[in-house]
C-alpha atoms as a PDB file:
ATOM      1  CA  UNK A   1      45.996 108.051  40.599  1.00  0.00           C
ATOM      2  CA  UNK A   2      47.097 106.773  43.928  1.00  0.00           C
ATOM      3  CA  UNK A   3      50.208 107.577  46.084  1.00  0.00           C
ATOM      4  CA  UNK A   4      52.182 104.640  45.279  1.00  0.00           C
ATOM      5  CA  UNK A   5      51.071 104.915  41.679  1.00  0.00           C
ATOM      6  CA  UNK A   6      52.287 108.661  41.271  1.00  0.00           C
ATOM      7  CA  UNK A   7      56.102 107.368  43.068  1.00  0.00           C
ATOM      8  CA  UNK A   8      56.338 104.611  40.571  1.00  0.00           C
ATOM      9  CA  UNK A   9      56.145 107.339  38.100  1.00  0.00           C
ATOM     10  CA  UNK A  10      58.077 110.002  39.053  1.00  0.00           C
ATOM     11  CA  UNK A  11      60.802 107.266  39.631  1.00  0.00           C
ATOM     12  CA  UNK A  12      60.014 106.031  35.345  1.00  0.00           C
ATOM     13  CA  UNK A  13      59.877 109.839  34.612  1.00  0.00           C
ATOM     14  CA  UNK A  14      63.785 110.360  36.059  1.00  0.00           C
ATOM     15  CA  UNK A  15      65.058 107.547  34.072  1.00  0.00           C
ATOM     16  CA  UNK A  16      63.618 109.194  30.891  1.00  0.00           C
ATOM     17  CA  UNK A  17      65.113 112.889  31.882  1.00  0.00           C
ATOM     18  CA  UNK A  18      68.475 110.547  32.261  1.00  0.00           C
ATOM     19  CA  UNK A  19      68.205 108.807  29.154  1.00  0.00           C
ATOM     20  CA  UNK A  20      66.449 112.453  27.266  1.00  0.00           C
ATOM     21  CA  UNK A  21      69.736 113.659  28.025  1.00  0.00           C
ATOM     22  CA  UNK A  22      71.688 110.892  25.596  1.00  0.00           C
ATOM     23  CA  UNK A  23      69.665 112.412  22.271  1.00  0.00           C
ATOM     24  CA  UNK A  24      69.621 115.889  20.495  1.00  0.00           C
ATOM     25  CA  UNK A  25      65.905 115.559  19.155  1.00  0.00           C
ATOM     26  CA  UNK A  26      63.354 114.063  21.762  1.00  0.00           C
ATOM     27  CA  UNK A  27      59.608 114.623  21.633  1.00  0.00           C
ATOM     28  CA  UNK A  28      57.665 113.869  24.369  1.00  0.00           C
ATOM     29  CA  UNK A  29      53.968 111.782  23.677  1.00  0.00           C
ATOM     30  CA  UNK A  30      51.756 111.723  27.045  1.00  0.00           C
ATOM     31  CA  UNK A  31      48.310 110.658  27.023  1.00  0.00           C
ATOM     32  CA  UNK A  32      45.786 113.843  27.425  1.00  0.00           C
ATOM     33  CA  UNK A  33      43.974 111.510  30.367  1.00  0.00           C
ATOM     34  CA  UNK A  34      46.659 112.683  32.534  1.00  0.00           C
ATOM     35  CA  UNK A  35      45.598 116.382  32.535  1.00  0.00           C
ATOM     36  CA  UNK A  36      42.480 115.092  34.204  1.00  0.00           C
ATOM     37  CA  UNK A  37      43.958 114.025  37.321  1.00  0.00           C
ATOM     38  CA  UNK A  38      44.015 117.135  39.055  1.00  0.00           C
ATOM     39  CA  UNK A  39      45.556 115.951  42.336  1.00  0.00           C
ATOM     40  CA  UNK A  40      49.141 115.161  40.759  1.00  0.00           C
ATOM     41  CA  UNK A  41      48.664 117.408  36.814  1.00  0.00           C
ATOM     42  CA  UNK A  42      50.379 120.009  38.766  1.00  0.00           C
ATOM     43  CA  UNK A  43      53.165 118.007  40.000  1.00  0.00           C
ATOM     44  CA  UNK A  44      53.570 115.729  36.613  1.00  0.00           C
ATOM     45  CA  UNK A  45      54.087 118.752  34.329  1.00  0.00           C
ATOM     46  CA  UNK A  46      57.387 119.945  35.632  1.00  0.00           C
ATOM     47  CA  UNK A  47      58.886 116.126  35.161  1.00  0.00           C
ATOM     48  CA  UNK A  48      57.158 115.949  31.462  1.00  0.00           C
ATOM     49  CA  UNK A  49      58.712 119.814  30.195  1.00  0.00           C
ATOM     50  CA  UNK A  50      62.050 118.466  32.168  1.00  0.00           C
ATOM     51  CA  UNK A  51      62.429 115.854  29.229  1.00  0.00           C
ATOM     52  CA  UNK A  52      62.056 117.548  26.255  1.00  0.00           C
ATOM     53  CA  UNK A  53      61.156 121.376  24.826  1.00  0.00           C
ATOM     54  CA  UNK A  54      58.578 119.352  21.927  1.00  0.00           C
ATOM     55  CA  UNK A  55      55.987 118.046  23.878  1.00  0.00           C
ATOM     56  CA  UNK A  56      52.450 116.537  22.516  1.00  0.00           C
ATOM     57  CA  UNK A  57      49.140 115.730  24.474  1.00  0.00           C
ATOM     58  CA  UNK A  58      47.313 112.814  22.838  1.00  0.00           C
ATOM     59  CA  UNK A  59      43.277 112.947  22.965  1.00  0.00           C
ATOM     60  CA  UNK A  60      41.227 110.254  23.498  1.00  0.00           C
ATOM     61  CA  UNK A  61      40.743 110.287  19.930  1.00  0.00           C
ATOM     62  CA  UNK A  62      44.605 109.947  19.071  1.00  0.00           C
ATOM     63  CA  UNK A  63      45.344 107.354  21.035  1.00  0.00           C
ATOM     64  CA  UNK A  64      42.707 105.175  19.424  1.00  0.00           C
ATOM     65  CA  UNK A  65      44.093 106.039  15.770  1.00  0.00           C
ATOM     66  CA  UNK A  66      47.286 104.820  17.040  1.00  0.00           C
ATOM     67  CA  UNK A  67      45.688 101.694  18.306  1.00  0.00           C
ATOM     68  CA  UNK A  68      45.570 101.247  14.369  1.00  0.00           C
ATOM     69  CA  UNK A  69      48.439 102.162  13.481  1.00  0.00           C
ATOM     70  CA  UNK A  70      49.451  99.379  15.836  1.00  0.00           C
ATOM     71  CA  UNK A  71      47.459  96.712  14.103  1.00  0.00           C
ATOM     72  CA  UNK A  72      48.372  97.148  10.245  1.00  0.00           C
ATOM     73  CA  UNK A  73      46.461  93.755   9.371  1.00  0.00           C
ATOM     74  CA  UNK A  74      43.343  94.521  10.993  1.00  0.00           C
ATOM     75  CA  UNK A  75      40.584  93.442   8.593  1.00  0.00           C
ATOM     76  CA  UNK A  76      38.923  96.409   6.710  1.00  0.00           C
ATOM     77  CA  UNK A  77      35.596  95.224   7.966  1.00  0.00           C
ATOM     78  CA  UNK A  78      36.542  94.644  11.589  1.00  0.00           C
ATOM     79  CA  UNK A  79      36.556  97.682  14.329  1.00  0.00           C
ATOM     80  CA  UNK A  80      39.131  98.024  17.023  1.00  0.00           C
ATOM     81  CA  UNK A  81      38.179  98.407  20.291  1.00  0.00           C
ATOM     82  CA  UNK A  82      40.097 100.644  22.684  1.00  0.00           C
ATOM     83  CA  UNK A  83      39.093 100.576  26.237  1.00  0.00           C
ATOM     84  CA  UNK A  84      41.114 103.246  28.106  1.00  0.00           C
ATOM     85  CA  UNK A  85      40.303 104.371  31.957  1.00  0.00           C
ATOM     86  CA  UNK A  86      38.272 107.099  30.923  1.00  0.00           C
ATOM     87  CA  UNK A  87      37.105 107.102  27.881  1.00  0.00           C
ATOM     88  CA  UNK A  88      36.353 104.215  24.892  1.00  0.00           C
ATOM     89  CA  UNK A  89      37.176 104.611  21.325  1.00  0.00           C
ATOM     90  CA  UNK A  90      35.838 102.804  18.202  1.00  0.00           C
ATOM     91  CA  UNK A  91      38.347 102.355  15.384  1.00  0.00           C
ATOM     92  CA  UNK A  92      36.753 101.222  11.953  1.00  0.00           C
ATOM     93  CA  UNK A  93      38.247 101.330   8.616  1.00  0.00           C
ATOM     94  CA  UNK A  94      40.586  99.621   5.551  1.00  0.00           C
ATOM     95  CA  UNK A  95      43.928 101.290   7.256  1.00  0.00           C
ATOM     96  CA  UNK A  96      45.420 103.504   9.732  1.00  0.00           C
ATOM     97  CA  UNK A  97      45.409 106.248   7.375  1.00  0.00           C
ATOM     98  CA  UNK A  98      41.988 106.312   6.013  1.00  0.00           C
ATOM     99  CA  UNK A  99      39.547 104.569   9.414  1.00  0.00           C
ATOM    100  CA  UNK A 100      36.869 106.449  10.957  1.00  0.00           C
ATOM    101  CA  UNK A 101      36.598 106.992  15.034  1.00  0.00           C
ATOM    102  CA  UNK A 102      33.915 107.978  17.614  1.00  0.00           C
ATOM    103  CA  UNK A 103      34.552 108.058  21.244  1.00  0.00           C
ATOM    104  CA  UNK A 104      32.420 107.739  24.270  1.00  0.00           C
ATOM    105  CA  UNK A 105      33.403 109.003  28.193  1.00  0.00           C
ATOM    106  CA  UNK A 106      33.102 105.661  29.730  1.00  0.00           C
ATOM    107  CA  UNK A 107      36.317 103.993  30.373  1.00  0.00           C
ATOM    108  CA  UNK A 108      37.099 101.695  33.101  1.00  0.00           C
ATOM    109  CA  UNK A 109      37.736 103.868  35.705  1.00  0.00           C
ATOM    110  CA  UNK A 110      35.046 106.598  34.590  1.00  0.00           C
ATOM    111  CA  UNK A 111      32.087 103.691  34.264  1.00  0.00           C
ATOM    112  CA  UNK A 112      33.304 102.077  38.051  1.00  0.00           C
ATOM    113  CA  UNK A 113      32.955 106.365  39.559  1.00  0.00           C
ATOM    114  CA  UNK A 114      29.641 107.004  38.020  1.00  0.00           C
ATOM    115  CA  UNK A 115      27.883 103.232  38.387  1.00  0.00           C
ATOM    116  CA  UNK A 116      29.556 102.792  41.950  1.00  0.00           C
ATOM    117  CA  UNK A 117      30.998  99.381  40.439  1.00  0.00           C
ATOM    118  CA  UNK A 118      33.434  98.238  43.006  1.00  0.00           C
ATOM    119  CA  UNK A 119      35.260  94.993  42.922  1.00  0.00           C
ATOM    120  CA  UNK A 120      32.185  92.769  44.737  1.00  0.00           C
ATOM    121  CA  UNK A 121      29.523  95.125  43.140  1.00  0.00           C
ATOM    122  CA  UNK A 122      26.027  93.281  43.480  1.00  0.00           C
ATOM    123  CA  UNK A 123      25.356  91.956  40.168  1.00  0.00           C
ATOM    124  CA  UNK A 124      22.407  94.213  39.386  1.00  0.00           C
ATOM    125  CA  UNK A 125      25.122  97.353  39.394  1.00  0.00           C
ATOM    126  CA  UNK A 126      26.632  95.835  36.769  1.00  0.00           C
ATOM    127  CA  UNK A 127      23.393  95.497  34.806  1.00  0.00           C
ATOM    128  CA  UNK A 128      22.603  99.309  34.933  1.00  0.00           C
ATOM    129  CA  UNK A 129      25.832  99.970  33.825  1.00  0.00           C
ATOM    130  CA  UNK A 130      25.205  97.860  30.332  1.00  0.00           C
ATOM    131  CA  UNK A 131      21.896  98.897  30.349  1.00  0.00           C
ATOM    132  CA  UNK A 132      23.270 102.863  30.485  1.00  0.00           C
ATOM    133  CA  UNK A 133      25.783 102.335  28.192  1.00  0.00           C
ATOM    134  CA  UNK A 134      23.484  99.780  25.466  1.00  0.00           C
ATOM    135  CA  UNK A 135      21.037 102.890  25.009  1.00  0.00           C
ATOM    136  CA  UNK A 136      23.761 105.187  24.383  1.00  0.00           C
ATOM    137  CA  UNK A 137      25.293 103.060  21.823  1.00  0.00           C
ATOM    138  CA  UNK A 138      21.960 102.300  19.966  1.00  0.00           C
ATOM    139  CA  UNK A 139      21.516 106.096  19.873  1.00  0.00           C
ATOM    140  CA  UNK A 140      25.217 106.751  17.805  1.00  0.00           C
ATOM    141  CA  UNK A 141      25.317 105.553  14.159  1.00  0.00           C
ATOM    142  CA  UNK A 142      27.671 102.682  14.885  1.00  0.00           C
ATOM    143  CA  UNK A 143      29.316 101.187  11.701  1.00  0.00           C
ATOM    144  CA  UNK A 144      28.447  98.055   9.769  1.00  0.00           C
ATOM    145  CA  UNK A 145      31.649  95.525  11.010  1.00  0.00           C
ATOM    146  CA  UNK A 146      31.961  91.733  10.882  1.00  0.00           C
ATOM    147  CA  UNK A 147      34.211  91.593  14.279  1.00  0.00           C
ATOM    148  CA  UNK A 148      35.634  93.041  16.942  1.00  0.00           C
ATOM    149  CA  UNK A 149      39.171  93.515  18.319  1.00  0.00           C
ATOM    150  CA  UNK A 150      39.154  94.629  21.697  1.00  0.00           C
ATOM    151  CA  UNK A 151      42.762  96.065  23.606  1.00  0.00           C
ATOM    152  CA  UNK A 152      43.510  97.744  26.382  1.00  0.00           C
ATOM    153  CA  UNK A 153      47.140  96.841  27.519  1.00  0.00           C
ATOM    154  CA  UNK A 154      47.787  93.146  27.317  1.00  0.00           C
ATOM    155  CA  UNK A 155      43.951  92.472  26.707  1.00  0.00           C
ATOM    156  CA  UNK A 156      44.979  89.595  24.215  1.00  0.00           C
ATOM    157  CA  UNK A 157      46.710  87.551  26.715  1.00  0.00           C
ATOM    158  CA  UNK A 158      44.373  88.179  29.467  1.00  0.00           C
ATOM    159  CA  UNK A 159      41.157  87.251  27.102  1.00  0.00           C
ATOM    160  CA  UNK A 160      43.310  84.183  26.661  1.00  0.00           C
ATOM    161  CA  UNK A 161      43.942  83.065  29.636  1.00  0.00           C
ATOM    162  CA  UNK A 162      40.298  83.855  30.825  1.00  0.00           C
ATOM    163  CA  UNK A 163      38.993  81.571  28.040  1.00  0.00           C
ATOM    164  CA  UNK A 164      40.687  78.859  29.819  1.00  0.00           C
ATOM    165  CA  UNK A 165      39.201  79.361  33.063  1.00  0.00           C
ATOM    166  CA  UNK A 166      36.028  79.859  31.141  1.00  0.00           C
ATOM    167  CA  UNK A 167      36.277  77.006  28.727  1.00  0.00           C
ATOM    168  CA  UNK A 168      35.675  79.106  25.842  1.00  0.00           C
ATOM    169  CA  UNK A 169      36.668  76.567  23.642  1.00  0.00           C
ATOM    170  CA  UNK A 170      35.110  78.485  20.245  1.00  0.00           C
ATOM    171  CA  UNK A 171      35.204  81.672  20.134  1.00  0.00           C
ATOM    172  CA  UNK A 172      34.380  84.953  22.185  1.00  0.00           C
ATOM    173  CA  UNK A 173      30.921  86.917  21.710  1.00  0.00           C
ATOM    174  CA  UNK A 174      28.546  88.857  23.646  1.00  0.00           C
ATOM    175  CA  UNK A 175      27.518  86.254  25.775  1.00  0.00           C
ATOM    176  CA  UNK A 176      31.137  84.363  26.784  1.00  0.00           C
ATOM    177  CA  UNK A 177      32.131  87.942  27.506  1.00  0.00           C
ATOM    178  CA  UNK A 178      29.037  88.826  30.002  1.00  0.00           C
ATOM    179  CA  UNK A 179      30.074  85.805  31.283  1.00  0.00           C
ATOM    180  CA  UNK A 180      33.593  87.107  31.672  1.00  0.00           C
ATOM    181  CA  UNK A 181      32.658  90.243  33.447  1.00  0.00           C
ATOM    182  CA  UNK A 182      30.483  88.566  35.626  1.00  0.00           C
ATOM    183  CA  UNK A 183      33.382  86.125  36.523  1.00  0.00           C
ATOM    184  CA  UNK A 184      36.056  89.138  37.117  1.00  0.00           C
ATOM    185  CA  UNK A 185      33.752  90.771  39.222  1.00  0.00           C
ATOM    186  CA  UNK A 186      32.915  87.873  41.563  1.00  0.00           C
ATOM    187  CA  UNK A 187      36.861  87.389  42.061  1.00  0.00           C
ATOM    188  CA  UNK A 188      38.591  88.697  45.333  1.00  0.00           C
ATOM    189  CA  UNK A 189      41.088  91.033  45.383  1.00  0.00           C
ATOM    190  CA  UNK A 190      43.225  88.291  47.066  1.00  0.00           C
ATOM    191  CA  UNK A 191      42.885  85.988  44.034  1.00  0.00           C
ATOM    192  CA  UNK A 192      44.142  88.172  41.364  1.00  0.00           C
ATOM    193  CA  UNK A 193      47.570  86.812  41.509  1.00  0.00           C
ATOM    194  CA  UNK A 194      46.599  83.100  40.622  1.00  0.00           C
ATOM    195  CA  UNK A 195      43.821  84.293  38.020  1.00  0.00           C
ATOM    196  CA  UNK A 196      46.067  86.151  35.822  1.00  0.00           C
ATOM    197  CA  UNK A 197      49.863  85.889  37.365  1.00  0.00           C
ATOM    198  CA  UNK A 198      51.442  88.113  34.209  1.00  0.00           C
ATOM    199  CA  UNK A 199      49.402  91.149  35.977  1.00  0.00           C
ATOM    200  CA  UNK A 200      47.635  91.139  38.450  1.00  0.00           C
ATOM    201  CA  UNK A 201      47.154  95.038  39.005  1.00  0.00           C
ATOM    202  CA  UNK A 202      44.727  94.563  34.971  1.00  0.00           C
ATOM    203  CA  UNK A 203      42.428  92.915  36.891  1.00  0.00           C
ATOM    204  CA  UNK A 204      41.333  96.102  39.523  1.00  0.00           C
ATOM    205  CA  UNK A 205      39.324  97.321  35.852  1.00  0.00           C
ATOM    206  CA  UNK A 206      39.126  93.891  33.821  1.00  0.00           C
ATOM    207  CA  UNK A 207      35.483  93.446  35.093  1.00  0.00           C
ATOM    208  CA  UNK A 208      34.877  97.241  33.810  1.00  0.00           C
ATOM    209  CA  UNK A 209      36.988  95.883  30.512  1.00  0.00           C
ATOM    210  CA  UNK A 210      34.989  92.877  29.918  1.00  0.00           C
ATOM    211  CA  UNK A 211      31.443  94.438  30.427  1.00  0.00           C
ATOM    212  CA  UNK A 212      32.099  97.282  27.995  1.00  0.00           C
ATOM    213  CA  UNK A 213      33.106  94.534  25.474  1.00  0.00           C
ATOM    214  CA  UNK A 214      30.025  92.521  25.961  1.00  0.00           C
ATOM    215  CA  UNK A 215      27.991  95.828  25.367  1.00  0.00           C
ATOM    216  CA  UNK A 216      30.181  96.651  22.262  1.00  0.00           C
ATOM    217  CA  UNK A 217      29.530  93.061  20.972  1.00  0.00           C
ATOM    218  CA  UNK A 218      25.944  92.942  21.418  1.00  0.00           C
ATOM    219  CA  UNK A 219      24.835  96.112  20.024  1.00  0.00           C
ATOM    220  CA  UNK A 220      27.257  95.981  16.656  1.00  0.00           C
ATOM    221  CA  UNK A 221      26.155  92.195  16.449  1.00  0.00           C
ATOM    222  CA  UNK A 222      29.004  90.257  15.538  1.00  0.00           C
ATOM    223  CA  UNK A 223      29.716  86.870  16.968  1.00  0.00           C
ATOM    224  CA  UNK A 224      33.704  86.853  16.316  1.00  0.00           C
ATOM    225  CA  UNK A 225      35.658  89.189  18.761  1.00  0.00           C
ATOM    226  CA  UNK A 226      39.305  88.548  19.882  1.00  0.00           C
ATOM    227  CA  UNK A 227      41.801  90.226  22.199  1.00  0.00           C
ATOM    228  CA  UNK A 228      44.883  92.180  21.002  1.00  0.00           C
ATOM    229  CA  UNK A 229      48.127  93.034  23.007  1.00  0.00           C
ATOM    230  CA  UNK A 230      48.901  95.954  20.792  1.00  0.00           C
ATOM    231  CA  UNK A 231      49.758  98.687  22.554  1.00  0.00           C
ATOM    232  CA  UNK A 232      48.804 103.140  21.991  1.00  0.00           C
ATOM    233  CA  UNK A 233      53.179 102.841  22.274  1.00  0.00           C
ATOM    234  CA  UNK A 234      53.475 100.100  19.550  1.00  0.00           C
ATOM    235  CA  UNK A 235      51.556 102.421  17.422  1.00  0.00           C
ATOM    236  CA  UNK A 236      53.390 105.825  17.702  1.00  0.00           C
ATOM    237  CA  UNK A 237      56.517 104.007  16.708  1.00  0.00           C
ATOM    238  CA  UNK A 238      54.624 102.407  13.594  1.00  0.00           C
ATOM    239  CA  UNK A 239      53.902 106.096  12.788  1.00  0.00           C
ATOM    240  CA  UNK A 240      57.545 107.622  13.805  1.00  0.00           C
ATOM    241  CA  UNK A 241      58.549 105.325  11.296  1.00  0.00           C
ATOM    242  CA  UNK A 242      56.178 105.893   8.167  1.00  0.00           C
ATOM    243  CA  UNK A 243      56.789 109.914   9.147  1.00  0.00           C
ATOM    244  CA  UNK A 244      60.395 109.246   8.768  1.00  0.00           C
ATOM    245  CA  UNK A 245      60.098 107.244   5.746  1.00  0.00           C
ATOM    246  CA  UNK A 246      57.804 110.201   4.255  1.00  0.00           C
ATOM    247  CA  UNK A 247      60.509 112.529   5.635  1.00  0.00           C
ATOM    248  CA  UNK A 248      58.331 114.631   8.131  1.00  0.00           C
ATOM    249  CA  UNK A 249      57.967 116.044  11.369  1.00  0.00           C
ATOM    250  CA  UNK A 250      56.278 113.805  14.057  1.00  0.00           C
ATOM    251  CA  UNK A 251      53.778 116.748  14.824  1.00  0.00           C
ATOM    252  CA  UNK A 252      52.772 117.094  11.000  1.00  0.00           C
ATOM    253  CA  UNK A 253      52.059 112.999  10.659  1.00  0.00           C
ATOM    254  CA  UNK A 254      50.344 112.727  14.329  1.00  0.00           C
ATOM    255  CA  UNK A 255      46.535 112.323  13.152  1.00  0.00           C
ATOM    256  CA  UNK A 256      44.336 114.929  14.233  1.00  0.00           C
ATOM    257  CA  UNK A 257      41.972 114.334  17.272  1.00  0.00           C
END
């Protein structure tokens, strides 16, 4: 996390203490990814306990069930995609209360530190990196699943507004998306703005994004993947409100990871 990255959120984390202050029962959800930054974890913890005395740490492996949660009318033989900065999760199954998961530690930001993959990368960095990660997915017992939805943030509008600039006129695969990463990558920093105006700052890992997808689609072997913009957030409040419903606490529904 940079500088200016760590101000924007101590400024976010204020407003919540202000508005924490407006309700008697507040639980506080952080991603567990956060504990791994160790230049600011000791600086971020005092803002977080600030908020609330219930607090929970979501694994890698919680966040993806949420991703789920967050997409109710997922097909029963499709798997979710969720490509966070460090790790990658793999959501298959008929609901959000009865999928399976595996994870892998090679998100965005952890594939660009170990593969060197800067924006600009020669093109052959790029292939090691699906090369590496290819072999490790043909060694894991991947599921049987007829498509792919892939999110991370707003990935559904971005993978929609690259198939425009990419003429993808059918539908995304393997191949359109190699050609997506290979696209991203190519792009200056100083283009970002006109290549996907509703955020720029996705692009710094969308090359990351797109080759992990491309990997994902190739070794599973389906030839139908789309983009989703549902959010980790989206589905914690899907399963605040089935808890509620069910009349329990958010700690006993929260699926274990």
């Amino acid at each position: 996390m940079k500088a200016g990255d760590f101000a924007g959120l101590q400024s976010a984390l204020a407003k919540l203490i202000d508005d924490a202050r407006q309700h008697a029962d507040v639980v506080v959800v952080t991603a567990g990814s956060l504990l791994r930054d160790h230049e600011w974890v000791g600086e971020l913890i005092p803002f977080i306990e600030r908020l609330a005395d219930d607090h929970v740490w979501l694994s890698a492996v919680q966040e993806g069930l949420l991703l789920r949660w967050a997409e109710p009318q997922a097909a029963a033989d499709a798997a979710l995609l969720d490509i966070g900065g460090g790790s990658v999760q793999l959501v298959h199954g008929p609901s959000a209360k009865d999928c399976k998961i595996e994870s892998w530690p090679f998100g965005t930001y952890a594939i660009e530190e170990k593969f060197d993959l800067k924006q600009g990368s020669d093109e052959a960095k790029y292939e090691v990196a699906a090369a590496s990660l290819d072999k490790t997915l043909r060694e894991s017992h991947l599921p049987n699943v007829s498509s792919l939805i892939v999110g991370s943030n707003i990935m559904g509008t971005f993978m929609r507004r690259l198939a425009s600039l990419l003429d993808v006129s059918a539908k995304w695969d393997s191949e359109s998306l190699s050609r997506a990463w290979r696209y991203c990558s190519s792009l200056p920093s100083d283009d970002f703005d006109e290549v996907f105006p509703q955020n720029p700052g996705f692009m710094y890992g969308a090359d990351k994004a797109m080759l992990t997808a491309a990997v994902f689609a190739n070794v599973l072997n389906v030839d139908t993947v789309v983009g989703t913009d549902a959010s980790v957030s989206e589905g914690l409040a899907a399963l605040v409100r089935d808890a509620e419903k069910r009349g329990v606490a958010l700690a006993e529904a929260m699926p274990v990871g």
